[in-house]
N, C-alpha and C. Protein backbone atom coordinates (compact mmCIF):
# COMPACT_ATOMS: atom_id res chain seq x y z
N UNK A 1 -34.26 -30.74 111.53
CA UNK A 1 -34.73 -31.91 112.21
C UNK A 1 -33.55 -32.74 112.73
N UNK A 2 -32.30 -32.75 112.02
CA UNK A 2 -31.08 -33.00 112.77
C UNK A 2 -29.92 -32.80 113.29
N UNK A 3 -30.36 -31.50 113.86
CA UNK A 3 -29.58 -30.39 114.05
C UNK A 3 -28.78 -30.56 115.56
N UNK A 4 -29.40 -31.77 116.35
CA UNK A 4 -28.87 -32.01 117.33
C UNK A 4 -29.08 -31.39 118.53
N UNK A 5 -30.60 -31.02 118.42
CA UNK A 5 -31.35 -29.76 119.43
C UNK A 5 -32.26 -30.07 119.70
N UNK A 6 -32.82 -30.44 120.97
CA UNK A 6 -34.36 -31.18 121.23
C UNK A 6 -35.01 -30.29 121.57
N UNK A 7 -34.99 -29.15 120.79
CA UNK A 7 -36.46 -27.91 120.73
C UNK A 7 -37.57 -27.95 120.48
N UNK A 8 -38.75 -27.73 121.11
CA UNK A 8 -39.81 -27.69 120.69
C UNK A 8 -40.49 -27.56 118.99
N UNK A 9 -39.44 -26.63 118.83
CA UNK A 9 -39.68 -26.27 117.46
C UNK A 9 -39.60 -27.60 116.49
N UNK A 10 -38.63 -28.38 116.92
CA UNK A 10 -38.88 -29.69 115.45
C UNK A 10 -40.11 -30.36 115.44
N UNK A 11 -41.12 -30.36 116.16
CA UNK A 11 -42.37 -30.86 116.35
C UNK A 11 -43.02 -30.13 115.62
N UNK A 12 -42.89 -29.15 115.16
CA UNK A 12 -43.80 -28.32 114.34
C UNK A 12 -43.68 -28.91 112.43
N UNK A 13 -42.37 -29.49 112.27
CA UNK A 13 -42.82 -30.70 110.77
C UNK A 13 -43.98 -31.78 111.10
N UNK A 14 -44.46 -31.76 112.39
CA UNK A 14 -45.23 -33.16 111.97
C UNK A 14 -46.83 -32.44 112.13
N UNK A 15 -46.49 -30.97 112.69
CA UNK A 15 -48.24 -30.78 112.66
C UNK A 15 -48.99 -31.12 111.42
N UNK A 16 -48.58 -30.74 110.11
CA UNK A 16 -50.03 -30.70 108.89
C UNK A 16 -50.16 -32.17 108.98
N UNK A 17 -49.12 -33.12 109.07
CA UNK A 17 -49.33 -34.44 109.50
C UNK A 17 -50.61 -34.88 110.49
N UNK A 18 -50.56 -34.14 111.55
CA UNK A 18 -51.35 -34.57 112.58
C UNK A 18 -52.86 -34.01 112.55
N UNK A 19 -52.73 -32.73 111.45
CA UNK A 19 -53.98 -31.81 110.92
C UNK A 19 -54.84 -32.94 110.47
N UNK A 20 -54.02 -33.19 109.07
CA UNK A 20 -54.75 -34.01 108.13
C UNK A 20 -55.37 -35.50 108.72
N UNK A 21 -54.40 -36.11 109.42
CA UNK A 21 -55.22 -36.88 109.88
C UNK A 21 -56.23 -36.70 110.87
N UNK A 22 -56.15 -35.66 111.33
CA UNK A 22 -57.21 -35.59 112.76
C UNK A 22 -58.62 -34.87 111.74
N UNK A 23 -58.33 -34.19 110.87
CA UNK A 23 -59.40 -33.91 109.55
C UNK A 23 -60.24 -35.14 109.09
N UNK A 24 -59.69 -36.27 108.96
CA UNK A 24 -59.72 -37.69 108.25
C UNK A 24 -60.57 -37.95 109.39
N UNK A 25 -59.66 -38.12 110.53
CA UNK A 25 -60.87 -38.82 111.32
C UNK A 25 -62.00 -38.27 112.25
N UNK A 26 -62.30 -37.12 111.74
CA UNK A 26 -63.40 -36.25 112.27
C UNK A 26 -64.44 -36.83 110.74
N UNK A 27 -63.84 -36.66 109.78
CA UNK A 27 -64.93 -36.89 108.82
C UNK A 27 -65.39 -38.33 108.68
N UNK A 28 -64.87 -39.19 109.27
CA UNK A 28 -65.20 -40.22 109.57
C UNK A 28 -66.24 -40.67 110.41
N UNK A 29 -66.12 -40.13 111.69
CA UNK A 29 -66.95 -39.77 112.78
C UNK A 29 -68.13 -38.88 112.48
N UNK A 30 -68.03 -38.19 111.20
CA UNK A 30 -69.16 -37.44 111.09
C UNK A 30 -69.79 -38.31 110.05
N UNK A 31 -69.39 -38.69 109.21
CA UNK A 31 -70.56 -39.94 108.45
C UNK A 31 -70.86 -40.83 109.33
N UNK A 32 -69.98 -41.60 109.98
CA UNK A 32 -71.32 -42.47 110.90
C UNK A 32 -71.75 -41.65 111.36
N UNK A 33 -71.86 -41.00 111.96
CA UNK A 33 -73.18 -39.94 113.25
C UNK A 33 -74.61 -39.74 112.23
N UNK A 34 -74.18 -39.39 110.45
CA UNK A 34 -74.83 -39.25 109.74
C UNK A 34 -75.75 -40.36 109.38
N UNK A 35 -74.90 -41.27 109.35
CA UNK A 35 -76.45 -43.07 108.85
C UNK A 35 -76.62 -43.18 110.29
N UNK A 36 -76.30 -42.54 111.68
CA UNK A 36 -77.16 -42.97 112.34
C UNK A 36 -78.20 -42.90 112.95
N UNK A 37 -78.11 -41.27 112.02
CA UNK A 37 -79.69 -40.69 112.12
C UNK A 37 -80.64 -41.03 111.12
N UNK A 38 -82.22 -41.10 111.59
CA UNK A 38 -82.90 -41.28 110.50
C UNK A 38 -83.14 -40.39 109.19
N UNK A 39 -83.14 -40.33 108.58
CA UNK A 39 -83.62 -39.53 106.90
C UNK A 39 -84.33 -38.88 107.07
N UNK A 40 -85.51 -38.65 108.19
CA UNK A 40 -86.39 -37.25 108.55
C UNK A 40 -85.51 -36.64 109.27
N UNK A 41 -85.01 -36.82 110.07
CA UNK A 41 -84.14 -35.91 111.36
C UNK A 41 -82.87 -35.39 110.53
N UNK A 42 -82.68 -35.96 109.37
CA UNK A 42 -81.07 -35.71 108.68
C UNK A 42 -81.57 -34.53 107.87
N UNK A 43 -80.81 -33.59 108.34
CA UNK A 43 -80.32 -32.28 106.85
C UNK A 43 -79.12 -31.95 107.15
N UNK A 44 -78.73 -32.32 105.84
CA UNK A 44 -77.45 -32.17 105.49
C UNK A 44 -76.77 -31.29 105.35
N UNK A 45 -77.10 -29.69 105.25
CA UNK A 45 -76.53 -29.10 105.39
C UNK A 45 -76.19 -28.34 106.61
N UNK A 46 -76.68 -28.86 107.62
CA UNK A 46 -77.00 -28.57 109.37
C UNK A 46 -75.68 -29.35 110.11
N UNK A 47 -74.71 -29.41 109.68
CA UNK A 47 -73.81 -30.02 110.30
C UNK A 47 -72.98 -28.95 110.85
N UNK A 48 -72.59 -28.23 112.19
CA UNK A 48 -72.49 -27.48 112.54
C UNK A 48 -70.94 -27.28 112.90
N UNK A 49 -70.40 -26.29 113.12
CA UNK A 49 -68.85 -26.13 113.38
C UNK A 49 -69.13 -26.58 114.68
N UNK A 50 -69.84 -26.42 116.04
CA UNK A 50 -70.13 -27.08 117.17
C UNK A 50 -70.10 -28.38 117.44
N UNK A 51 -70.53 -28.96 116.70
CA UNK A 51 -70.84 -30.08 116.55
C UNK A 51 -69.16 -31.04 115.94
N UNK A 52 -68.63 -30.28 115.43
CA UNK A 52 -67.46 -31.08 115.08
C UNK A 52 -66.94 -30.89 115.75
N UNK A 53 -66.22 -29.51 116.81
CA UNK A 53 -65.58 -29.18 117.73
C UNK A 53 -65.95 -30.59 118.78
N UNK A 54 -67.23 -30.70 118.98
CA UNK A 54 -67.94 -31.70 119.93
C UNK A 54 -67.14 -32.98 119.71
N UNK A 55 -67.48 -33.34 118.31
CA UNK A 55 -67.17 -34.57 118.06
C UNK A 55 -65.46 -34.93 118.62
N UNK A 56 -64.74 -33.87 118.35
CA UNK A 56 -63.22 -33.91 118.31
C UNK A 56 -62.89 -33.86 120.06
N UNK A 57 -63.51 -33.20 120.33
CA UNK A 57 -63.37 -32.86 121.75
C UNK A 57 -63.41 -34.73 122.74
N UNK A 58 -64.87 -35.15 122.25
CA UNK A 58 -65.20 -36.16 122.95
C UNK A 58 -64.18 -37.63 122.39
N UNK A 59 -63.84 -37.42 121.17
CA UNK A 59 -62.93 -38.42 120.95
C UNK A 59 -61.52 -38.13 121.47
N UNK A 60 -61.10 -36.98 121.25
CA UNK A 60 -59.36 -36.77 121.88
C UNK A 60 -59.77 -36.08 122.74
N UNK A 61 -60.02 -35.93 123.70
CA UNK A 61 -60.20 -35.07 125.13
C UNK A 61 -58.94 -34.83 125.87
N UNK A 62 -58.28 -35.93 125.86
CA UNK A 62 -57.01 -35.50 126.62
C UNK A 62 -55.94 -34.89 125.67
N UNK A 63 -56.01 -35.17 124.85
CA UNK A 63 -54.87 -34.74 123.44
C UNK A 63 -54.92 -33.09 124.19
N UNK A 64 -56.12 -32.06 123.48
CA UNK A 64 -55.86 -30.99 123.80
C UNK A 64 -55.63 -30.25 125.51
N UNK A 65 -56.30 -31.29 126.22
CA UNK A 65 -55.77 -31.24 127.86
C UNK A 65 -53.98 -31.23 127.83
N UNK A 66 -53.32 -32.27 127.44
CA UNK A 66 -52.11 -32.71 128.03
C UNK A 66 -51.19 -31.38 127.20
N UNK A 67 -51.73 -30.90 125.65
CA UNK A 67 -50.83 -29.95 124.93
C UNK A 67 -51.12 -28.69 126.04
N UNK A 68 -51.76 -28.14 126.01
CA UNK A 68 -51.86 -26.86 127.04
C UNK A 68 -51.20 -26.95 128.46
N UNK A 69 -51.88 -28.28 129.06
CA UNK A 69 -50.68 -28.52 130.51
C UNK A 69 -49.33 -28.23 129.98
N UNK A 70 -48.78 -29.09 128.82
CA UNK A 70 -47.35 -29.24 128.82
C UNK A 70 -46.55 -27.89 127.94
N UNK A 71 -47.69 -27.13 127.38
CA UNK A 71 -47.21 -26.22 126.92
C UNK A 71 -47.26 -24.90 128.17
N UNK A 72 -47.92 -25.10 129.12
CA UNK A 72 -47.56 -23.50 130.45
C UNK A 72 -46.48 -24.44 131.34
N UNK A 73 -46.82 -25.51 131.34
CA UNK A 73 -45.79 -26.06 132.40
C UNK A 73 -44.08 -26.31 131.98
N UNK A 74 -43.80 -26.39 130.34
CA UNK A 74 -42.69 -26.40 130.12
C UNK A 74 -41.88 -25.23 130.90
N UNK A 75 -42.76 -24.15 130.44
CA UNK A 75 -41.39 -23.09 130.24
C UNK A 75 -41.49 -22.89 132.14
N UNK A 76 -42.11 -22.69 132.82
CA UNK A 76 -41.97 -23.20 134.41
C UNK A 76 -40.97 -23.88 134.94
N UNK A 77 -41.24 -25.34 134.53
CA UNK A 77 -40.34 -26.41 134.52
C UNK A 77 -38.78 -26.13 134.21
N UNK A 78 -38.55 -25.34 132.97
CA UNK A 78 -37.05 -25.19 132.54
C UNK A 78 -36.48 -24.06 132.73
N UNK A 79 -37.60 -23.32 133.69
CA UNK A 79 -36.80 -21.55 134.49
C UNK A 79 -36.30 -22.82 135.49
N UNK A 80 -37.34 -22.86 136.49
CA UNK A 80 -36.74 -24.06 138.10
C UNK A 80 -35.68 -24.66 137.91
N UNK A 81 -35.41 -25.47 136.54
CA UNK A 81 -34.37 -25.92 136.55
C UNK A 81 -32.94 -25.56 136.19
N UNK A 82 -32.90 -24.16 135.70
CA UNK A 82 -31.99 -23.69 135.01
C UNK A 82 -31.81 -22.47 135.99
N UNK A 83 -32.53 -22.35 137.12
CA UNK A 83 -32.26 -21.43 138.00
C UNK A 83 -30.85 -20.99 138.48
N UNK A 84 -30.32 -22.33 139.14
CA UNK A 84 -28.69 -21.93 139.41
C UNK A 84 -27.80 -21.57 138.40
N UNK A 85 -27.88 -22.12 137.21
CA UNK A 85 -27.29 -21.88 135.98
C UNK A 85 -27.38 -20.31 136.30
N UNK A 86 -28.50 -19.88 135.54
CA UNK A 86 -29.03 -18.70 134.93
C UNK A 86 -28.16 -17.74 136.10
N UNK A 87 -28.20 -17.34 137.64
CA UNK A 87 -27.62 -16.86 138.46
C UNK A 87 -26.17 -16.86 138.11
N UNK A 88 -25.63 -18.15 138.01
CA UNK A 88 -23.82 -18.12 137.67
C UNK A 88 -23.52 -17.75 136.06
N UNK A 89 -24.58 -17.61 135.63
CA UNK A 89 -24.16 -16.96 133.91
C UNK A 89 -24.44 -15.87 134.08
N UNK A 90 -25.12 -15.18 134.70
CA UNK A 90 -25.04 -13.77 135.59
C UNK A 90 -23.74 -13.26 136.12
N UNK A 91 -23.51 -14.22 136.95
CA UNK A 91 -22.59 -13.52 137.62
C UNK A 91 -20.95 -13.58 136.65
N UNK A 92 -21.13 -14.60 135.67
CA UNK A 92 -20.01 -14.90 134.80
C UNK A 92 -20.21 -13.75 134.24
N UNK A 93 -21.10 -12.97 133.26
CA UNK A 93 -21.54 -12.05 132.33
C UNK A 93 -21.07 -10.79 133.26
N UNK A 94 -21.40 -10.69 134.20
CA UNK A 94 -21.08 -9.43 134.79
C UNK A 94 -19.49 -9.06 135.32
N UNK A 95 -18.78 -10.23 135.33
CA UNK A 95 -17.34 -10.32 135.61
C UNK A 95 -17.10 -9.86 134.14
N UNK A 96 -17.47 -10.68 133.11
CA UNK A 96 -16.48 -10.36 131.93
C UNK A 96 -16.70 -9.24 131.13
N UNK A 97 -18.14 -8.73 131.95
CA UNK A 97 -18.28 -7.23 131.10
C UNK A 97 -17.09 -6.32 131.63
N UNK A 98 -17.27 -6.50 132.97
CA UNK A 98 -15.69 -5.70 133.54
C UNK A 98 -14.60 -5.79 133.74
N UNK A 99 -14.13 -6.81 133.20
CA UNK A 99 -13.02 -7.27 133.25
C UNK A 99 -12.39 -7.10 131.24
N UNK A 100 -13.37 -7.07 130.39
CA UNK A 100 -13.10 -6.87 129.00
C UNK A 100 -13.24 -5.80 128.48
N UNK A 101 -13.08 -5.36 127.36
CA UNK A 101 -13.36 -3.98 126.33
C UNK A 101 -14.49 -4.66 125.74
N UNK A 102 -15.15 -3.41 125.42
CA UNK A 102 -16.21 -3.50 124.09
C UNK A 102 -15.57 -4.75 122.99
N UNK A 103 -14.68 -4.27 122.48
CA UNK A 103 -13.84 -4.66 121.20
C UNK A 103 -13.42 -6.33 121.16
N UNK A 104 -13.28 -7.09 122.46
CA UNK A 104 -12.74 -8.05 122.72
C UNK A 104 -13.83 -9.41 122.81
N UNK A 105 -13.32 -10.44 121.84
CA UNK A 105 -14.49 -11.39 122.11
C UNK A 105 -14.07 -12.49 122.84
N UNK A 106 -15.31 -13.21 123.44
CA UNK A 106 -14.97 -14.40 124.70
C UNK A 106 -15.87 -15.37 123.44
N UNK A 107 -15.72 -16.65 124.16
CA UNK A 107 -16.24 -18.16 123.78
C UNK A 107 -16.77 -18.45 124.87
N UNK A 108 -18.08 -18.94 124.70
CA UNK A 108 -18.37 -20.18 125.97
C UNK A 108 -19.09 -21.29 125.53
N UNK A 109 -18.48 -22.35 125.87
CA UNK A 109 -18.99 -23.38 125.95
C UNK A 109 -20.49 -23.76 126.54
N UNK A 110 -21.54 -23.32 126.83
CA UNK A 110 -22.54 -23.76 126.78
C UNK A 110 -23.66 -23.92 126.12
N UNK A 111 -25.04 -24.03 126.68
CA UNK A 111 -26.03 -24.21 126.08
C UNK A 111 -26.93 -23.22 125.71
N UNK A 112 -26.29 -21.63 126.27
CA UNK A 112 -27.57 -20.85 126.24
C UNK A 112 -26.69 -19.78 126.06
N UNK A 113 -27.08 -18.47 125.17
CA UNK A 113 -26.67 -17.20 124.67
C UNK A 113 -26.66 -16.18 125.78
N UNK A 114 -26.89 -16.82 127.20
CA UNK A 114 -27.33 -15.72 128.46
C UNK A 114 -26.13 -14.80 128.65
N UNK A 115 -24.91 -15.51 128.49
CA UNK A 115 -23.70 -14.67 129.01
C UNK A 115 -23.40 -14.05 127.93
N UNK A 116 -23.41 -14.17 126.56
CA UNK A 116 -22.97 -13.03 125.68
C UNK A 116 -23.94 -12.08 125.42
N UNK A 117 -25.38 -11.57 125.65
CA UNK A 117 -26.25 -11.32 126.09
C UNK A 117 -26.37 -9.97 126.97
N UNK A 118 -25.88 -10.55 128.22
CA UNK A 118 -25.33 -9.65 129.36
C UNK A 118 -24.28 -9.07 129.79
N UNK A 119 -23.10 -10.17 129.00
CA UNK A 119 -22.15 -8.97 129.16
C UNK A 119 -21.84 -8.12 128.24
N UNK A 120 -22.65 -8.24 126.84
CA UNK A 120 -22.51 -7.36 125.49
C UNK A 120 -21.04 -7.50 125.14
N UNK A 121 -20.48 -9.09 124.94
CA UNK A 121 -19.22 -9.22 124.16
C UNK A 121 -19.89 -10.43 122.75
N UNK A 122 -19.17 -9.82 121.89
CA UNK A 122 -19.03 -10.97 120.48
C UNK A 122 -18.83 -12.35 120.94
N UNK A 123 -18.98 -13.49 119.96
CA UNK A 123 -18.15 -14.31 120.19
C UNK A 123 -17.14 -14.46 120.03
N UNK A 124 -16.05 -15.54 119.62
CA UNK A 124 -15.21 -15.36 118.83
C UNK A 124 -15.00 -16.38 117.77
N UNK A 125 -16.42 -17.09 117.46
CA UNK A 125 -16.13 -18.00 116.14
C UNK A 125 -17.64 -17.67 115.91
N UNK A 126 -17.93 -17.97 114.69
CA UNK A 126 -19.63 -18.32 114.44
C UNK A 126 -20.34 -18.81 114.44
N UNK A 127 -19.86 -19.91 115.23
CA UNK A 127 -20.95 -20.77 116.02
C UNK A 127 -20.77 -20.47 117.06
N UNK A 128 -21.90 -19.58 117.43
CA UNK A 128 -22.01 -18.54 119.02
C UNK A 128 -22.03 -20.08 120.24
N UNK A 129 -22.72 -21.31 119.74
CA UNK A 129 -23.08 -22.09 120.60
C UNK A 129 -22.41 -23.58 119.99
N UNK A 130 -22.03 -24.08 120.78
CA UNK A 130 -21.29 -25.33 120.50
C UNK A 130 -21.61 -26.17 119.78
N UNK A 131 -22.86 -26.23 120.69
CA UNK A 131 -24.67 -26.94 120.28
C UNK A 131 -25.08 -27.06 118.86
N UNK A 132 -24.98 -25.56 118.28
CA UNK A 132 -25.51 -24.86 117.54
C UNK A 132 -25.02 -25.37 116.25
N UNK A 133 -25.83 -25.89 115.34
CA UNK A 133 -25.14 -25.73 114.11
C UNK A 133 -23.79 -26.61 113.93
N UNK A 134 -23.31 -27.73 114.60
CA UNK A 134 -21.95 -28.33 114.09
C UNK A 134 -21.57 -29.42 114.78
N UNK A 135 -23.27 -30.31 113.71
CA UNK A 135 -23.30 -31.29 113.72
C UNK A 135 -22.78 -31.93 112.63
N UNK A 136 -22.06 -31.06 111.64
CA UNK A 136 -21.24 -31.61 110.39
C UNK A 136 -19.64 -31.56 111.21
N UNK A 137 -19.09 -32.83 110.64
CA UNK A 137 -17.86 -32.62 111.41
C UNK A 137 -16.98 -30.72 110.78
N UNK A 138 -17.12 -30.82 109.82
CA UNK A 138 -16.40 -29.48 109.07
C UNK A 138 -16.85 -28.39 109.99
N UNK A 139 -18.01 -28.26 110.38
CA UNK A 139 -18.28 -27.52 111.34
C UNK A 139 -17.43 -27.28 113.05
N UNK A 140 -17.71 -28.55 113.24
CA UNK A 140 -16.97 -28.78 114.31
C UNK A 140 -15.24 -28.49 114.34
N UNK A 141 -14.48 -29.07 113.42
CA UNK A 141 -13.40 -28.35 113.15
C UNK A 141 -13.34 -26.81 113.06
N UNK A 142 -14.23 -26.05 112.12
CA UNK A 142 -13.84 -24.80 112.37
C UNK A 142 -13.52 -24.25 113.45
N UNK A 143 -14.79 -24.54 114.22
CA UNK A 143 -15.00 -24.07 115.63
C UNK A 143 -14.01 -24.48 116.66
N UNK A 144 -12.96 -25.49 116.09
CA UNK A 144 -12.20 -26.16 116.90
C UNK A 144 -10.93 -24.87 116.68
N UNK A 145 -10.77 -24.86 115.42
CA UNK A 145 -9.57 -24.07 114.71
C UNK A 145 -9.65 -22.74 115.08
N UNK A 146 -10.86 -22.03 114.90
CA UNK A 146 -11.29 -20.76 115.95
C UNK A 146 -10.34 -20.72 117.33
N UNK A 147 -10.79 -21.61 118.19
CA UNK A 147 -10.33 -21.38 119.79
C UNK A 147 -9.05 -21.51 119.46
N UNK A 148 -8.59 -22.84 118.64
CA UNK A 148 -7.00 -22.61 118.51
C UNK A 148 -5.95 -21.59 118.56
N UNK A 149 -6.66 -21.09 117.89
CA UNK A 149 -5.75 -19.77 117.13
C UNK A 149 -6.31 -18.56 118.02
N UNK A 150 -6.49 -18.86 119.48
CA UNK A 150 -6.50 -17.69 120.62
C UNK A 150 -7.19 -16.53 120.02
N UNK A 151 -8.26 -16.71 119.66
CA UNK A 151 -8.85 -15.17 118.79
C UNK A 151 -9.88 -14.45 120.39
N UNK A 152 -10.28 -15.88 121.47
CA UNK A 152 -11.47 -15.19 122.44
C UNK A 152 -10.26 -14.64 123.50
N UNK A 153 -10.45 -14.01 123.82
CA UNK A 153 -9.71 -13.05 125.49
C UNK A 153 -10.10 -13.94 126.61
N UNK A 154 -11.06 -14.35 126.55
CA UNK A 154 -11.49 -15.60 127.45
C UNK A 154 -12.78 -16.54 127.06
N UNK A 155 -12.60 -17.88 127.79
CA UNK A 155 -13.53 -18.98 127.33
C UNK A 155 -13.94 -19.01 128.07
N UNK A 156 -15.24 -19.41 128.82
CA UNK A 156 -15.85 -19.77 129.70
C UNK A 156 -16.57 -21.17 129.18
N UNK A 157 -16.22 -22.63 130.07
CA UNK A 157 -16.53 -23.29 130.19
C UNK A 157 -17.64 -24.18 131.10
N UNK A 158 -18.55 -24.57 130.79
CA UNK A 158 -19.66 -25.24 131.36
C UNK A 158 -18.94 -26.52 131.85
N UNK A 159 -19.28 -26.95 133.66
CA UNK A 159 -18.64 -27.66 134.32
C UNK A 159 -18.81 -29.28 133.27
N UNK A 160 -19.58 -29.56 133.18
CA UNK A 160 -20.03 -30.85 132.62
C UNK A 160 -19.86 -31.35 130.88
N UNK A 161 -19.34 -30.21 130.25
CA UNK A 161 -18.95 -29.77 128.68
C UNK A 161 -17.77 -30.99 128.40
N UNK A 162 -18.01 -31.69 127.32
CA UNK A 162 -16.97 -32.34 127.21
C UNK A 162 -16.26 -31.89 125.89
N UNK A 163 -15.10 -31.38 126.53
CA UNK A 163 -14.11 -30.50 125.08
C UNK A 163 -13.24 -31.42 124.33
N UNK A 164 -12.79 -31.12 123.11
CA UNK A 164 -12.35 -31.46 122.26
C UNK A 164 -10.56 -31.57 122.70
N UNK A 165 -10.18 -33.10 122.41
CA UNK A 165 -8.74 -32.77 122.83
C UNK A 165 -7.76 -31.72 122.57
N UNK A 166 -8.02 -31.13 121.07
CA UNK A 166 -6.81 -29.62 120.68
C UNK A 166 -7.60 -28.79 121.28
N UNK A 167 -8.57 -28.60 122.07
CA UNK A 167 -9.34 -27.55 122.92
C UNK A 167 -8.84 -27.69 124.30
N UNK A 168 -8.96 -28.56 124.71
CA UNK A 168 -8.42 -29.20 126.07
C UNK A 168 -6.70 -28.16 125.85
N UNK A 169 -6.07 -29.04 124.65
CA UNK A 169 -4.44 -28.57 125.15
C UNK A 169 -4.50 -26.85 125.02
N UNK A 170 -5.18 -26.57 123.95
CA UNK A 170 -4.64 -25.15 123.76
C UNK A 170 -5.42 -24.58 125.04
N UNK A 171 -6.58 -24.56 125.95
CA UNK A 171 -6.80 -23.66 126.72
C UNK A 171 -5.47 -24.28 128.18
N UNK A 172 -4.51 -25.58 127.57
CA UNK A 172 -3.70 -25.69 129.29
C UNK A 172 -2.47 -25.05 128.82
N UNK A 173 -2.32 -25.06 127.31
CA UNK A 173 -0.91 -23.70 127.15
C UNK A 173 -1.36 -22.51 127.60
N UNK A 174 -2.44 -21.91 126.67
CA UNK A 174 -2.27 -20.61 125.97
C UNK A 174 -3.77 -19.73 127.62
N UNK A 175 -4.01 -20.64 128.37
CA UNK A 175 -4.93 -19.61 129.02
C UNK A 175 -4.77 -20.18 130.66
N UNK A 176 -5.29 -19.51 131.09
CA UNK A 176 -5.14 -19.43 132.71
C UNK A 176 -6.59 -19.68 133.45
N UNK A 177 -6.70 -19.95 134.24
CA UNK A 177 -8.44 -20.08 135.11
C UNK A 177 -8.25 -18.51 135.48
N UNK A 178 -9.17 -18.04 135.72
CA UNK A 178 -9.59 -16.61 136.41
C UNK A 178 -10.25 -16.73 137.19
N UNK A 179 -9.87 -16.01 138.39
CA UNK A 179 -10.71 -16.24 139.92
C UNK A 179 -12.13 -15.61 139.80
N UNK A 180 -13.11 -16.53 139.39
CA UNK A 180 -14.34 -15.94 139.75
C UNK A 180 -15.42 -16.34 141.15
N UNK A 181 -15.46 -15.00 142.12
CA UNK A 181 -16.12 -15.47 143.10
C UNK A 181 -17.68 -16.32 142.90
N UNK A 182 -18.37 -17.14 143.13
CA UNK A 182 -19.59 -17.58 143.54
C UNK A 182 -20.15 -17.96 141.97
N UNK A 183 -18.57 -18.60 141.80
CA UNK A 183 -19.20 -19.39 139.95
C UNK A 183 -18.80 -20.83 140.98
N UNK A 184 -19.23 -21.86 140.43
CA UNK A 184 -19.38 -23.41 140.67
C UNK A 184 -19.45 -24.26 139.39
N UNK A 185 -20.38 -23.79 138.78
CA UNK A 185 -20.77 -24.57 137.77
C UNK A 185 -20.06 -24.48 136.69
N UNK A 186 -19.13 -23.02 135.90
CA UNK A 186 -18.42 -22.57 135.02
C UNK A 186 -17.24 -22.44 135.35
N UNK A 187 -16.20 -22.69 134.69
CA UNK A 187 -14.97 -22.14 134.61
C UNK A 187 -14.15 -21.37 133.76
N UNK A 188 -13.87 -20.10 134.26
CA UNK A 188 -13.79 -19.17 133.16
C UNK A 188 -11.89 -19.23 132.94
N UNK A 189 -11.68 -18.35 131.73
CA UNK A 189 -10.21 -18.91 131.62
C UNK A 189 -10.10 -17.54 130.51
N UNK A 190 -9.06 -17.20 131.28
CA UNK A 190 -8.35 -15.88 130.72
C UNK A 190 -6.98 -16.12 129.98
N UNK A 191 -6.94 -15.53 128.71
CA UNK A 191 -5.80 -15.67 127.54
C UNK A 191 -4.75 -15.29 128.56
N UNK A 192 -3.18 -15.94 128.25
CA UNK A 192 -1.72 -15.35 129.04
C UNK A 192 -1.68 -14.45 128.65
């Protein structure tokens, strides 16, 4: 839950939350409906799974409308937008598959596993993602101490990434930019 990742997935601690109460207030709604029938028309054991569906339906109507919109329209929404990305992590992935060995691992600075993925290289620390996992500072140091110590063959950096100052110096000693045609958004950087 504070992992520093606005995934869908952390919404899933508050469902039994949202169960139980939406349980609560269906049974609520179903005793009044109950005194507001008369005592001939009432049998009690005639309370129907329909009928609650009904009840739930007509009180939250939009609840289950807006989850289904926003659940087909997310993943829509975040291809369109990740379109140019996704193309230049392509075309990054396909440079460094040929340009590296099997054996040799790269770093990149972004948000998404697409380029190690496609070009089938390791990372070179264990936090595959920056993002990922190191939101403890100790974390963050490792991962700092990793790049230090020149273990990736190359880093690829996300234009907008804001790096760590001993990250900053060691990739302006120890690495070079590499000419990649029809990247914009990344900058890739090859060990001396």
């Amino acid at each position: 839950m504070f992992s520093q990742s606005f995934g869908l997935y952390s919404i899933l601690n508050i469902v039994p939350y949202g169960l139980v109460l939406t349980a609560l207030s269906l049974d609520d709604a179903i005793k009044k409906r109950a005194e507001r029938t008369s005592h001939r028309r009432r049998n009690g054991n005639q309370i129907h799974t329909l009928k609650v569906f009904g009840i739930f339906l007509s009180r939250n109507y939009f609840l289950p409308i807006a989850v289904f919109a926003f659940a087909f329209a997310m993943p829509i929404i975040i291809f369109l937008f990740n379109l140019g990305n996704n193309t230049e992590r392509s075309t990054v992935a396909n440079y460094l598959a040929k340009n590296t060995k099997k054996d040799e691992t790269i770093y990149v600075y972004d948000s998404s596993a697409k380029i190690y993925l496609e070009s089938g290289r390791k990372a070179a620390s264990q936090f595959v993602l920056p993002e990922l996992n190191t939101a403890k500072s100790s974390h963050q140091k490792a991962l700092s101490d990793t790049i230090i110590q020149d273990s990736a063959q190359y880093i690829v950096v996300q234009q907008d990434t804001q790096l760590p100052s001993d990250v900053k110096s060691t990739l302006s000693k120890n690495y070079k930019k590499a000419p990649v045609k029809g990247v914009e958004r990344y900058t890739v950087y090859v060990l001396k």
